[in-house]
PDB file of N, CA and C in Angstrom:
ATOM      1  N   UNK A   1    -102.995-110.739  30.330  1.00  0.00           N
ATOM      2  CA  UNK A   1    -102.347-109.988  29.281  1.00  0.00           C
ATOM      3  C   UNK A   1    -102.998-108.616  29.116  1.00  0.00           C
ATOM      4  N   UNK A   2    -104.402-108.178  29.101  1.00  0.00           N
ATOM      5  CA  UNK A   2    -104.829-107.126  28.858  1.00  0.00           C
ATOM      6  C   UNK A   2    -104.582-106.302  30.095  1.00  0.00           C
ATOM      7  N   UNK A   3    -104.455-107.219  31.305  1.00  0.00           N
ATOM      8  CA  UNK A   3    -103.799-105.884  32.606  1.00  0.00           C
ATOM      9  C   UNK A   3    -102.725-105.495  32.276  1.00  0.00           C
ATOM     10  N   UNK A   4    -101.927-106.149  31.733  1.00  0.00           N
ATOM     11  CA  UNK A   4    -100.479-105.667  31.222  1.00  0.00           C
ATOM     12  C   UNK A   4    -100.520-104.228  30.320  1.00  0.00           C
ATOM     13  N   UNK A   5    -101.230-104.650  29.287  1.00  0.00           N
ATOM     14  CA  UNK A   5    -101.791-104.056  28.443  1.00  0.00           C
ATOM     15  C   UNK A   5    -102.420-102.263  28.909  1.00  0.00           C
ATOM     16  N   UNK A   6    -103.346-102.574  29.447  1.00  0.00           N
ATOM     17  CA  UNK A   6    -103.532-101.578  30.275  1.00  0.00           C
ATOM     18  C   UNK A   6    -102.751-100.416  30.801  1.00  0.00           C
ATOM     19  N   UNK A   7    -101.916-101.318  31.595  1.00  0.00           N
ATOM     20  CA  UNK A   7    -100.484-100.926  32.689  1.00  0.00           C
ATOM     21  C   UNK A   7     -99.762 -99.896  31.977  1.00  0.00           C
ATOM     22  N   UNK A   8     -99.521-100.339  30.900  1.00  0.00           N
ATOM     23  CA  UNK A   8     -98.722-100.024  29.981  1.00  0.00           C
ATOM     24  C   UNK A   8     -98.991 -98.712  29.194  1.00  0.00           C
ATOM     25  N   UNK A   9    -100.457 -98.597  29.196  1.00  0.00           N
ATOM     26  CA  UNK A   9    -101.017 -97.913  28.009  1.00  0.00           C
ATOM     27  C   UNK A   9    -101.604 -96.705  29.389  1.00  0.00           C
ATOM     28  N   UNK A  10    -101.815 -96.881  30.413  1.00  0.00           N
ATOM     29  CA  UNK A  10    -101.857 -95.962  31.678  1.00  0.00           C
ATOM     30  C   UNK A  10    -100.824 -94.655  31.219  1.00  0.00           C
ATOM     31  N   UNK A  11     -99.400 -95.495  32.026  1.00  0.00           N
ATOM     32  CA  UNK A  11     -98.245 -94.911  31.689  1.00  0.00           C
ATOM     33  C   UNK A  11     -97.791 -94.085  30.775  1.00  0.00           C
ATOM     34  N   UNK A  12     -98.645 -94.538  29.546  1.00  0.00           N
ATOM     35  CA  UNK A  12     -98.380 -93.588  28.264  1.00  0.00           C
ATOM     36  C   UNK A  12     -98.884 -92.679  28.067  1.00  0.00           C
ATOM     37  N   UNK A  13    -100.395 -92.809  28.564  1.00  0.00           N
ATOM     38  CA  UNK A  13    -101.676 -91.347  28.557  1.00  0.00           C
ATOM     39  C   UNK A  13    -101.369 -90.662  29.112  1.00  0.00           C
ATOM     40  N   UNK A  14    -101.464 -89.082  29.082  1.00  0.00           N
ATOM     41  CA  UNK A  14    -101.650 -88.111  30.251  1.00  0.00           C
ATOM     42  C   UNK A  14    -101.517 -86.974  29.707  1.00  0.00           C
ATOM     43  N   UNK A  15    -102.141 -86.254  30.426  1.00  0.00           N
ATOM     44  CA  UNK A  15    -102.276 -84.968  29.734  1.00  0.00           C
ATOM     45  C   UNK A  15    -101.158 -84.002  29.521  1.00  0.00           C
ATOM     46  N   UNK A  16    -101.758 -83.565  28.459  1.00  0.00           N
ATOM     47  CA  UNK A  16    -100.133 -82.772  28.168  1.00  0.00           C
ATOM     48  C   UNK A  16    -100.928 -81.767  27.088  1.00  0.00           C
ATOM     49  N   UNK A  17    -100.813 -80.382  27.352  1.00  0.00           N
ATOM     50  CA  UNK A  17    -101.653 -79.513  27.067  1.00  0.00           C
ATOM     51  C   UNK A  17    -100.930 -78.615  25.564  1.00  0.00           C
ATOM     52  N   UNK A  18    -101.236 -77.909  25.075  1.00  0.00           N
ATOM     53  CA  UNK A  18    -100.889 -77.425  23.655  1.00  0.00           C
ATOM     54  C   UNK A  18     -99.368 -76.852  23.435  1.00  0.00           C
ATOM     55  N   UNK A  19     -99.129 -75.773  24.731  1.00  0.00           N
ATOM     56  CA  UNK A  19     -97.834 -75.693  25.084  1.00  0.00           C
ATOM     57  C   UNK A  19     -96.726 -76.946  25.004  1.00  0.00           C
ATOM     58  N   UNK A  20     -97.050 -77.626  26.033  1.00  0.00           N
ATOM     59  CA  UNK A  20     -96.020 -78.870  25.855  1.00  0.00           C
ATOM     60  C   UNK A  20     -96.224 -79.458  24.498  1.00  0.00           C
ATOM     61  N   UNK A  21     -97.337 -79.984  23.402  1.00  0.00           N
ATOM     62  CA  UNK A  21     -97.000 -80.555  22.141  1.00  0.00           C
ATOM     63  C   UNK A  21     -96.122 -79.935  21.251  1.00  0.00           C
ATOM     64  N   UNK A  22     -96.238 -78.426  21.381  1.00  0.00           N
ATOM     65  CA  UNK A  22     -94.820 -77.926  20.910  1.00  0.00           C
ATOM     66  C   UNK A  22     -93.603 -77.938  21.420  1.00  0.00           C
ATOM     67  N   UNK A  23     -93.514 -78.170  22.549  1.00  0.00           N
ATOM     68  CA  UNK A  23     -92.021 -78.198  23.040  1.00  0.00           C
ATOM     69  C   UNK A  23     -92.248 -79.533  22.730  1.00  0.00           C
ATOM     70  N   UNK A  24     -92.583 -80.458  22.948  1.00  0.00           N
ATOM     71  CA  UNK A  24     -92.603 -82.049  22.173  1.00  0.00           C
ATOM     72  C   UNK A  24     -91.873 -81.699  20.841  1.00  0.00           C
ATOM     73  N   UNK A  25     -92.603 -81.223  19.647  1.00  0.00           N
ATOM     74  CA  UNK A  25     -92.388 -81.451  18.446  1.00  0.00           C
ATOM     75  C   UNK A  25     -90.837 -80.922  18.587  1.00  0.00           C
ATOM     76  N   UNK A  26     -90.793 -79.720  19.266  1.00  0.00           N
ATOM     77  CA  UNK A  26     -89.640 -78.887  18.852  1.00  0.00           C
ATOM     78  C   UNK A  26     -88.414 -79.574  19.167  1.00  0.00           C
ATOM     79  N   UNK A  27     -88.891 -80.428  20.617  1.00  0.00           N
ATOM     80  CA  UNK A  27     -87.620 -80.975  21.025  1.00  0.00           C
ATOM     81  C   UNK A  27     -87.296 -82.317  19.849  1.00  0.00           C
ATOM     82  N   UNK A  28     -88.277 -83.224  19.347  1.00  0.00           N
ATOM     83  CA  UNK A  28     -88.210 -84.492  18.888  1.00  0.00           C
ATOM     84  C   UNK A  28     -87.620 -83.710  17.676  1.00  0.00           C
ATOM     85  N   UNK A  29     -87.705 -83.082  16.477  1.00  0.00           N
ATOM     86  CA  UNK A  29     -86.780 -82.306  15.779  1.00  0.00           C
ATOM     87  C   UNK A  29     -85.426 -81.964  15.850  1.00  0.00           C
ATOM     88  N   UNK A  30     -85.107 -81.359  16.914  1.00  0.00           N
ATOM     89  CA  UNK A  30     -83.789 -81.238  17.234  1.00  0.00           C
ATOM     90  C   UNK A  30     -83.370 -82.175  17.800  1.00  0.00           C
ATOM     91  N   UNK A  31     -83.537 -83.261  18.791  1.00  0.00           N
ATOM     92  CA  UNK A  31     -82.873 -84.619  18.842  1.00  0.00           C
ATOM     93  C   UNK A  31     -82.582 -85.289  18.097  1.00  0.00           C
ATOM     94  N   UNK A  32     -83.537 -85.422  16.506  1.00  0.00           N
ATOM     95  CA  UNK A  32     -83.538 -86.322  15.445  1.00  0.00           C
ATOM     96  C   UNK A  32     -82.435 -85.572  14.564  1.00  0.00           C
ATOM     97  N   UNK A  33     -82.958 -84.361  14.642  1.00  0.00           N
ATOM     98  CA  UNK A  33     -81.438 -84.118  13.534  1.00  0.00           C
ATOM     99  C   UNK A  33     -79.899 -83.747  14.284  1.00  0.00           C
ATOM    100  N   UNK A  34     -80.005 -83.573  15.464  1.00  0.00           N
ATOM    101  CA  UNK A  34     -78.629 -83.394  15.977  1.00  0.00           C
ATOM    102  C   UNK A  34     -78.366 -84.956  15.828  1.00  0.00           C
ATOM    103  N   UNK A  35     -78.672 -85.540  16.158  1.00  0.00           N
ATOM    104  CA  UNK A  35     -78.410 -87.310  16.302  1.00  0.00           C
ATOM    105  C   UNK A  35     -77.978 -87.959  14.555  1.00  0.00           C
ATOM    106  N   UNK A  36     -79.150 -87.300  13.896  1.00  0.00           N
ATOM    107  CA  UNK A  36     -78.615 -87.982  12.310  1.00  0.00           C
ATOM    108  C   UNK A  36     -77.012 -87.240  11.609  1.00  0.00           C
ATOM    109  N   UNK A  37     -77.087 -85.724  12.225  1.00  0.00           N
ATOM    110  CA  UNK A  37     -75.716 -84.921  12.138  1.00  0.00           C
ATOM    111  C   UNK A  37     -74.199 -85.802  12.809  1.00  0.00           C
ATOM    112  N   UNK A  38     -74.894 -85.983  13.602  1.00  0.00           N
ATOM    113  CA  UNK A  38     -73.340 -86.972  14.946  1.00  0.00           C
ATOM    114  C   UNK A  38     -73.283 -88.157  14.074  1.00  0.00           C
ATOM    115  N   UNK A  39     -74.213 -89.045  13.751  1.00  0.00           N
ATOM    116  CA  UNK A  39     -74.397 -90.125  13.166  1.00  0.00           C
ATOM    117  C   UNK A  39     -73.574 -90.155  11.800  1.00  0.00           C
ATOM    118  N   UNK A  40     -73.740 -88.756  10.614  1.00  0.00           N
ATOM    119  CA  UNK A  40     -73.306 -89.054   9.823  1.00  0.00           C
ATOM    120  C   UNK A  40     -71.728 -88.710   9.483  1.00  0.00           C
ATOM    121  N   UNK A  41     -71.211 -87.829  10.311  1.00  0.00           N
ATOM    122  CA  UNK A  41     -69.709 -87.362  10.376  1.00  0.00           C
ATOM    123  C   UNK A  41     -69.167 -87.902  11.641  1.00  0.00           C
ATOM    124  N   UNK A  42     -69.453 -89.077  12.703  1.00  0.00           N
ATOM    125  CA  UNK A  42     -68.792 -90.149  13.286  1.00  0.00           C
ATOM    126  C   UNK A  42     -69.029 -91.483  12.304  1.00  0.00           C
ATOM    127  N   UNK A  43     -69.637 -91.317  11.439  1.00  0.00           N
ATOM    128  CA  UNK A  43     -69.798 -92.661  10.327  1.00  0.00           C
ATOM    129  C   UNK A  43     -68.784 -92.612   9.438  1.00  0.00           C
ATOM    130  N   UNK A  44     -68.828 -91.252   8.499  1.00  0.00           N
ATOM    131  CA  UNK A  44     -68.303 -90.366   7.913  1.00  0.00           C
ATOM    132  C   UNK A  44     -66.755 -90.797   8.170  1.00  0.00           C
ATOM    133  N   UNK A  45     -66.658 -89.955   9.074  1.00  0.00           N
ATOM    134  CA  UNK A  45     -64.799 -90.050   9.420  1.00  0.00           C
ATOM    135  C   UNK A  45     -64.323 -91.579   9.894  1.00  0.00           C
ATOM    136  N   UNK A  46     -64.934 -92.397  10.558  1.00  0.00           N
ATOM    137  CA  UNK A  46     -64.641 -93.542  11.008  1.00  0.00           C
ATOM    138  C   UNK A  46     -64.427 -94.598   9.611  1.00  0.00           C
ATOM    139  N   UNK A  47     -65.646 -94.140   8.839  1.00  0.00           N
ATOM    140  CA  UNK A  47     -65.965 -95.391   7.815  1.00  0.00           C
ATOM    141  C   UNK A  47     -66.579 -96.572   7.823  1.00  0.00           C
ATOM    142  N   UNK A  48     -67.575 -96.118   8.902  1.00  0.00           N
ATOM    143  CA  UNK A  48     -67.928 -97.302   9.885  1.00  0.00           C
ATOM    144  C   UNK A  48     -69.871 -97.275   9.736  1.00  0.00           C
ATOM    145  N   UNK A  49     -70.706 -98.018   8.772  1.00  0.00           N
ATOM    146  CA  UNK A  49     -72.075 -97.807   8.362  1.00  0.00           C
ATOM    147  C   UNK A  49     -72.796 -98.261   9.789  1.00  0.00           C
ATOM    148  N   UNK A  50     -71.815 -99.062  10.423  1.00  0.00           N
ATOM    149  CA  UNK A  50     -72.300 -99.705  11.285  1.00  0.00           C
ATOM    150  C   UNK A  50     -72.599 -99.428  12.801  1.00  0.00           C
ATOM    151  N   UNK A  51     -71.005 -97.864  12.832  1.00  0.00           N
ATOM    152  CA  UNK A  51     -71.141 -97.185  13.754  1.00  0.00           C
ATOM    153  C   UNK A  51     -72.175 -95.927  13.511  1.00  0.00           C
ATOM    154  N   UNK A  52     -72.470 -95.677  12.013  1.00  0.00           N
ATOM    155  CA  UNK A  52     -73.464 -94.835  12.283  1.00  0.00           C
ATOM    156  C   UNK A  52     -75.180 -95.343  12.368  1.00  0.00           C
ATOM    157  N   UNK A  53     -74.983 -96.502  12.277  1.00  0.00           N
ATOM    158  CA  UNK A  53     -76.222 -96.794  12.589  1.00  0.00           C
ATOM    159  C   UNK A  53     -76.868 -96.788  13.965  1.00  0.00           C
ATOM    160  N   UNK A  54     -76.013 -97.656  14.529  1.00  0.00           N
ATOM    161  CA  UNK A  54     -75.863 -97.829  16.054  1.00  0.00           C
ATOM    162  C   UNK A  54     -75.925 -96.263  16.631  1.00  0.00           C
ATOM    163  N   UNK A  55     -75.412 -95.339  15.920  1.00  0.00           N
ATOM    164  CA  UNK A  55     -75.868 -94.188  16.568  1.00  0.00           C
ATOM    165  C   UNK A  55     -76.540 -93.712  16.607  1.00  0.00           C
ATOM    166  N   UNK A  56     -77.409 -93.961  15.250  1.00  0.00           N
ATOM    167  CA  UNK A  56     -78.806 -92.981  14.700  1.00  0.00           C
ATOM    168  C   UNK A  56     -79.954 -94.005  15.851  1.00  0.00           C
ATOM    169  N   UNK A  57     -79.688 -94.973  15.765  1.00  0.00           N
ATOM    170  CA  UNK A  57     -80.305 -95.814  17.022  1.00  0.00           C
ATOM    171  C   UNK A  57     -80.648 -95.247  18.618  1.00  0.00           C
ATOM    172  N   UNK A  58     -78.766 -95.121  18.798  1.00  0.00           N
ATOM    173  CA  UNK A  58     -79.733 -94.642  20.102  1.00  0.00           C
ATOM    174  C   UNK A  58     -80.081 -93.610  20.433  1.00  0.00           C
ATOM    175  N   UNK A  59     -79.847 -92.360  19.120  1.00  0.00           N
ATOM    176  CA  UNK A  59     -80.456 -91.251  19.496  1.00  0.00           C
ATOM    177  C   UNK A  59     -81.697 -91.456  19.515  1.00  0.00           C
ATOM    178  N   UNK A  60     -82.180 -92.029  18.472  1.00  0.00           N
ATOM    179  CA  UNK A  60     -84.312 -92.685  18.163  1.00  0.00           C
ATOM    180  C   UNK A  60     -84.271 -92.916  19.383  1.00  0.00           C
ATOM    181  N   UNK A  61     -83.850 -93.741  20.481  1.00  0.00           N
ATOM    182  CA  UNK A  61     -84.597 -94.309  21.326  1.00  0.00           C
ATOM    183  C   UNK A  61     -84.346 -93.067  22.321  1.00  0.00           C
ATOM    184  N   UNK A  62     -83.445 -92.245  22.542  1.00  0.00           N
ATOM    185  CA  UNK A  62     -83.417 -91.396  23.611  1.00  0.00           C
ATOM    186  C   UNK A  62     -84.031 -90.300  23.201  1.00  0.00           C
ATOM    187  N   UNK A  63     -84.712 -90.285  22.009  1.00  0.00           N
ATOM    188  CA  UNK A  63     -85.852 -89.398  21.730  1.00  0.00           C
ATOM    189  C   UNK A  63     -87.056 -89.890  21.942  1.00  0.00           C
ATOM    190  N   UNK A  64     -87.399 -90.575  21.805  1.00  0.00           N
ATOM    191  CA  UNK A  64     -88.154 -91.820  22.297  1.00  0.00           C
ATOM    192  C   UNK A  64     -88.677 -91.305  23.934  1.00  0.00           C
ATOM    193  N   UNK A  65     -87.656 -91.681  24.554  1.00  0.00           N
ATOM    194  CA  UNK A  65     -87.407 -91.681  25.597  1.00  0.00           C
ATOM    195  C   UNK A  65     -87.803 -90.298  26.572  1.00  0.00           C
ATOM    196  N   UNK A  66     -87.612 -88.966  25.518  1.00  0.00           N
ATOM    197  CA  UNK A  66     -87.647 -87.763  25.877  1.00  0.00           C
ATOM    198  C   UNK A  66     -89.123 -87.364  25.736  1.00  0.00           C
ATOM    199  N   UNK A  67     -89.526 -87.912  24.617  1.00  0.00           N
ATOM    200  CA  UNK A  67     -90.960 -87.405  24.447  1.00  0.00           C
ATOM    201  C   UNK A  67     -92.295 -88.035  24.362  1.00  0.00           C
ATOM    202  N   UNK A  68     -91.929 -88.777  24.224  1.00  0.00           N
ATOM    203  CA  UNK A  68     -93.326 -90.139  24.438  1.00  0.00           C
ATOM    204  C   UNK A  68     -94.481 -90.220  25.765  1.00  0.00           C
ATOM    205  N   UNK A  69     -93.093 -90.320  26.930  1.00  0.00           N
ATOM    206  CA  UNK A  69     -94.225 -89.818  28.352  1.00  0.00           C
ATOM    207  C   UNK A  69     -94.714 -88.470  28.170  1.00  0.00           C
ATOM    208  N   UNK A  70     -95.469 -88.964  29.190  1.00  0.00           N
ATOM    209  CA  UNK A  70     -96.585 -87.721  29.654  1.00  0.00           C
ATOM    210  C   UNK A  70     -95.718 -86.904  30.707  1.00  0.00           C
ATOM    211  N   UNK A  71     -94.389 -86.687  30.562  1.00  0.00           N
ATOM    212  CA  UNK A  71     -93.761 -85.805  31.695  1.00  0.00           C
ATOM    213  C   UNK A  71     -94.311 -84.297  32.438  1.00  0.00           C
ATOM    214  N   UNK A  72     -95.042 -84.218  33.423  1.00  0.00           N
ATOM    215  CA  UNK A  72     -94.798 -83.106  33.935  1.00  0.00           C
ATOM    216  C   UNK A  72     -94.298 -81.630  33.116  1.00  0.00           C
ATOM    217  N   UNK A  73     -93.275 -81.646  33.131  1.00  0.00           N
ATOM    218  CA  UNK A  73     -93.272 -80.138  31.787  1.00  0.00           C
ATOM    219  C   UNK A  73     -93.640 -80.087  30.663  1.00  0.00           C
ATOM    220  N   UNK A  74     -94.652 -81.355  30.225  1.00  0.00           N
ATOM    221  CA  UNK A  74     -95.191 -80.897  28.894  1.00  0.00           C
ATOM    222  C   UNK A  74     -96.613 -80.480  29.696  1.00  0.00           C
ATOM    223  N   UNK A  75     -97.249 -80.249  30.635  1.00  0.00           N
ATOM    224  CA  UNK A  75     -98.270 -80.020  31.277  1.00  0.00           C
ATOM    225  C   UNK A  75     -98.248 -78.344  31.905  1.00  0.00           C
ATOM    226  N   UNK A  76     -97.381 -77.555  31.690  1.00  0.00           N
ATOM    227  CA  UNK A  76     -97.057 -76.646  32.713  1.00  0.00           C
ATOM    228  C   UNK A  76     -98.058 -75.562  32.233  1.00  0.00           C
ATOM    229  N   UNK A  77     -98.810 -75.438  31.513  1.00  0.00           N
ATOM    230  CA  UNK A  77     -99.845 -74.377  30.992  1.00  0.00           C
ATOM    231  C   UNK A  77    -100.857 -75.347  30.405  1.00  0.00           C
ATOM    232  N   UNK A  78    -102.036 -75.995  31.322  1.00  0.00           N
ATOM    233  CA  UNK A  78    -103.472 -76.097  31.537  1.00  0.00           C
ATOM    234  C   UNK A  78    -104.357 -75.355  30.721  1.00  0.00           C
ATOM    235  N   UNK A  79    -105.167 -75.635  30.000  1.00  0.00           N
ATOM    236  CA  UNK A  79    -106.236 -74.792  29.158  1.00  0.00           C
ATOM    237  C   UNK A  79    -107.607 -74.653  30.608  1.00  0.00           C
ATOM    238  N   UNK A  80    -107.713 -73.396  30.901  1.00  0.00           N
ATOM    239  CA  UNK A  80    -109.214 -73.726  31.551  1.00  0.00           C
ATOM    240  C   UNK A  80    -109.881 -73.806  31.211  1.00  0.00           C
ATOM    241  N   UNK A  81    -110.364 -74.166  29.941  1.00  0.00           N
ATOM    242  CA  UNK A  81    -112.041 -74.252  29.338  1.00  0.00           C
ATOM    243  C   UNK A  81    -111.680 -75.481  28.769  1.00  0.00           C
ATOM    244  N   UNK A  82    -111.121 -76.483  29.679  1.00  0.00           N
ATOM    245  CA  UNK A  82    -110.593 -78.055  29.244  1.00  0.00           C
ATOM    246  C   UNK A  82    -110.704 -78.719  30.658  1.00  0.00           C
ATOM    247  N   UNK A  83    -110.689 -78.069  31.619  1.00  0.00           N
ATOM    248  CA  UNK A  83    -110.859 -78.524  32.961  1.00  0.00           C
ATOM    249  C   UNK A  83    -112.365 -78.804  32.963  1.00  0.00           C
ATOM    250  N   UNK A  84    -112.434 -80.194  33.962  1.00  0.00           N
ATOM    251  CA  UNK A  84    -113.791 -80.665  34.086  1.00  0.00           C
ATOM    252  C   UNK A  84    -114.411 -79.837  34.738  1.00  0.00           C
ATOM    253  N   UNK A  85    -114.273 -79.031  35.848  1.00  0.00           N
ATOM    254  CA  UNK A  85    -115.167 -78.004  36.891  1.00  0.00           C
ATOM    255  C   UNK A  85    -115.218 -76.499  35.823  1.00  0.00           C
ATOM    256  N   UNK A  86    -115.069 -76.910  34.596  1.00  0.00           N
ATOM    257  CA  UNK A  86    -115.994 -74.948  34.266  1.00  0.00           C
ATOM    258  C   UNK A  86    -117.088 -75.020  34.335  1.00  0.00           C
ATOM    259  N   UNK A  87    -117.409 -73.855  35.185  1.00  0.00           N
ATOM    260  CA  UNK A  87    -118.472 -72.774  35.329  1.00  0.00           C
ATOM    261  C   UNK A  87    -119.253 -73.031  34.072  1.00  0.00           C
ATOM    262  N   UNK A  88    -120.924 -73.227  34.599  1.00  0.00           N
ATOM    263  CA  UNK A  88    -121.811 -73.156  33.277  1.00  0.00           C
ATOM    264  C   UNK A  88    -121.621 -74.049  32.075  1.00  0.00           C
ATOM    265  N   UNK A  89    -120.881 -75.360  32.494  1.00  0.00           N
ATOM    266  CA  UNK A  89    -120.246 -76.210  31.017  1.00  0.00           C
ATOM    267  C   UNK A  89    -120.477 -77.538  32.235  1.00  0.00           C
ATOM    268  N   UNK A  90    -121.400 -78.486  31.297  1.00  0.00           N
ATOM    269  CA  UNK A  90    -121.356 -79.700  31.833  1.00  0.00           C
ATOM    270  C   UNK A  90    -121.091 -80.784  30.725  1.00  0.00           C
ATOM    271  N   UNK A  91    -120.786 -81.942  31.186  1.00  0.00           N
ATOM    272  CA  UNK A  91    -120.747 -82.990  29.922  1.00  0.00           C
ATOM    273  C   UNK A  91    -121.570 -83.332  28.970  1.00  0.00           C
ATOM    274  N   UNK A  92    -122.844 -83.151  29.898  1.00  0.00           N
ATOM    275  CA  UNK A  92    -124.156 -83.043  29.029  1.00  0.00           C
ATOM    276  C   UNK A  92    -124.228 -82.134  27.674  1.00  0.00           C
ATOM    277  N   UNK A  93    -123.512 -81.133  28.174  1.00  0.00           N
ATOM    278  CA  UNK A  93    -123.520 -80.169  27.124  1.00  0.00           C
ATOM    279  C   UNK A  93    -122.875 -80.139  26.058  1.00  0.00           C
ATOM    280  N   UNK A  94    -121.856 -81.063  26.015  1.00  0.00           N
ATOM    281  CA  UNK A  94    -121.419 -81.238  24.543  1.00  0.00           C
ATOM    282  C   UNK A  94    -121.850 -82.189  23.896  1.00  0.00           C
ATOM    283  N   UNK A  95    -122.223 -81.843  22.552  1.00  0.00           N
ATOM    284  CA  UNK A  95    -122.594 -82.958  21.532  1.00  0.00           C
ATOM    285  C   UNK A  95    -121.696 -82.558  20.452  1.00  0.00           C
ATOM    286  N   UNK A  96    -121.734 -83.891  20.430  1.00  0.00           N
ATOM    287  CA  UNK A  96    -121.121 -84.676  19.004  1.00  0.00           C
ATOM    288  C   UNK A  96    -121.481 -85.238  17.980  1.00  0.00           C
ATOM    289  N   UNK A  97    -121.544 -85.443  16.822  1.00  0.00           N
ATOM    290  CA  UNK A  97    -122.306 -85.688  15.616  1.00  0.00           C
ATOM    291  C   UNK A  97    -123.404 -86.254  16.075  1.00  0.00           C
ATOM    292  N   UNK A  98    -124.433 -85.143  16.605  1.00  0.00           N
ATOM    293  CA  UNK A  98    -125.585 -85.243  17.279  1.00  0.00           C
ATOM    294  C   UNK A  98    -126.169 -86.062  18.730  1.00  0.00           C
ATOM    295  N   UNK A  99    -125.064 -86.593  18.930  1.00  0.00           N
ATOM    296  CA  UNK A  99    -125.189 -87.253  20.615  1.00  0.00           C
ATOM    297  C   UNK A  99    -124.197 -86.639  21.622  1.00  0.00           C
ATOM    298  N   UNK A 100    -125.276 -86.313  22.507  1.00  0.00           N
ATOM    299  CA  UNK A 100    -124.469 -85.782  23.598  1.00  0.00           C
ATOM    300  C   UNK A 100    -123.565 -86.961  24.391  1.00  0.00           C
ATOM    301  N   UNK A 101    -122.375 -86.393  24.984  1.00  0.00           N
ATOM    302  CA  UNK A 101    -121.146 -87.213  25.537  1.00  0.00           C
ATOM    303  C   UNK A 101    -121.514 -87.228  26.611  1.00  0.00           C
ATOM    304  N   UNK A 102    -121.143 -88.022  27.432  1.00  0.00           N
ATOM    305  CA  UNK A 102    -121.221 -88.674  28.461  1.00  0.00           C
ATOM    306  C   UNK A 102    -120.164 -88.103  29.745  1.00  0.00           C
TER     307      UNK A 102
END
């Protein structure tokens, strides 16, 4: 179970640098409210709580879906003073509430 676990939680990590958390936020915003907009005037006109639920649904999950991985274009601008090989910066060298990291 914890390889699973693992597997799983692999898949989900990855770097994704300051650039991409804003196109993250920006995009998960506009999916959520274009989706609750469709949701409430196909509910709306139908009369149907049930069709707008089911919709607000699968927009969540295809937002979900959009931003959760670690895709490649949330990575496209790298910080270099975040890369392990800088110049004059070793691990040793950072400390943290008084212990150096490892």
């Amino acid at each position: 179970m914890d390889n699973l676990i693992s597997q799983v939680q692999d898949a989900f990590e990855g770097p994704i640098d300051f650039e991409g958390q804003r196109i993250a936020e920006l995009l998960c915003t506009l999916l959520l409210s274009v989706t609750a907009a469709v949701a409430f005037v196909v509910g709306y006109l139908e009369q149907d709580i049930y069709l707008t639920l089911w919709i607000g649904l699968a927009g969540s999950v295809m937002t979900v879906l959009a931003v959760v991985p670690p895709w490649p274009a949330f990575n496209q601008h790298p910080e270099h003073w975040l890369r392990s090989g800088t110049p004059g910066m070793s691990k040793a060298d950072i400390v943290v509430a008084g212990k150096k990291v490892q």
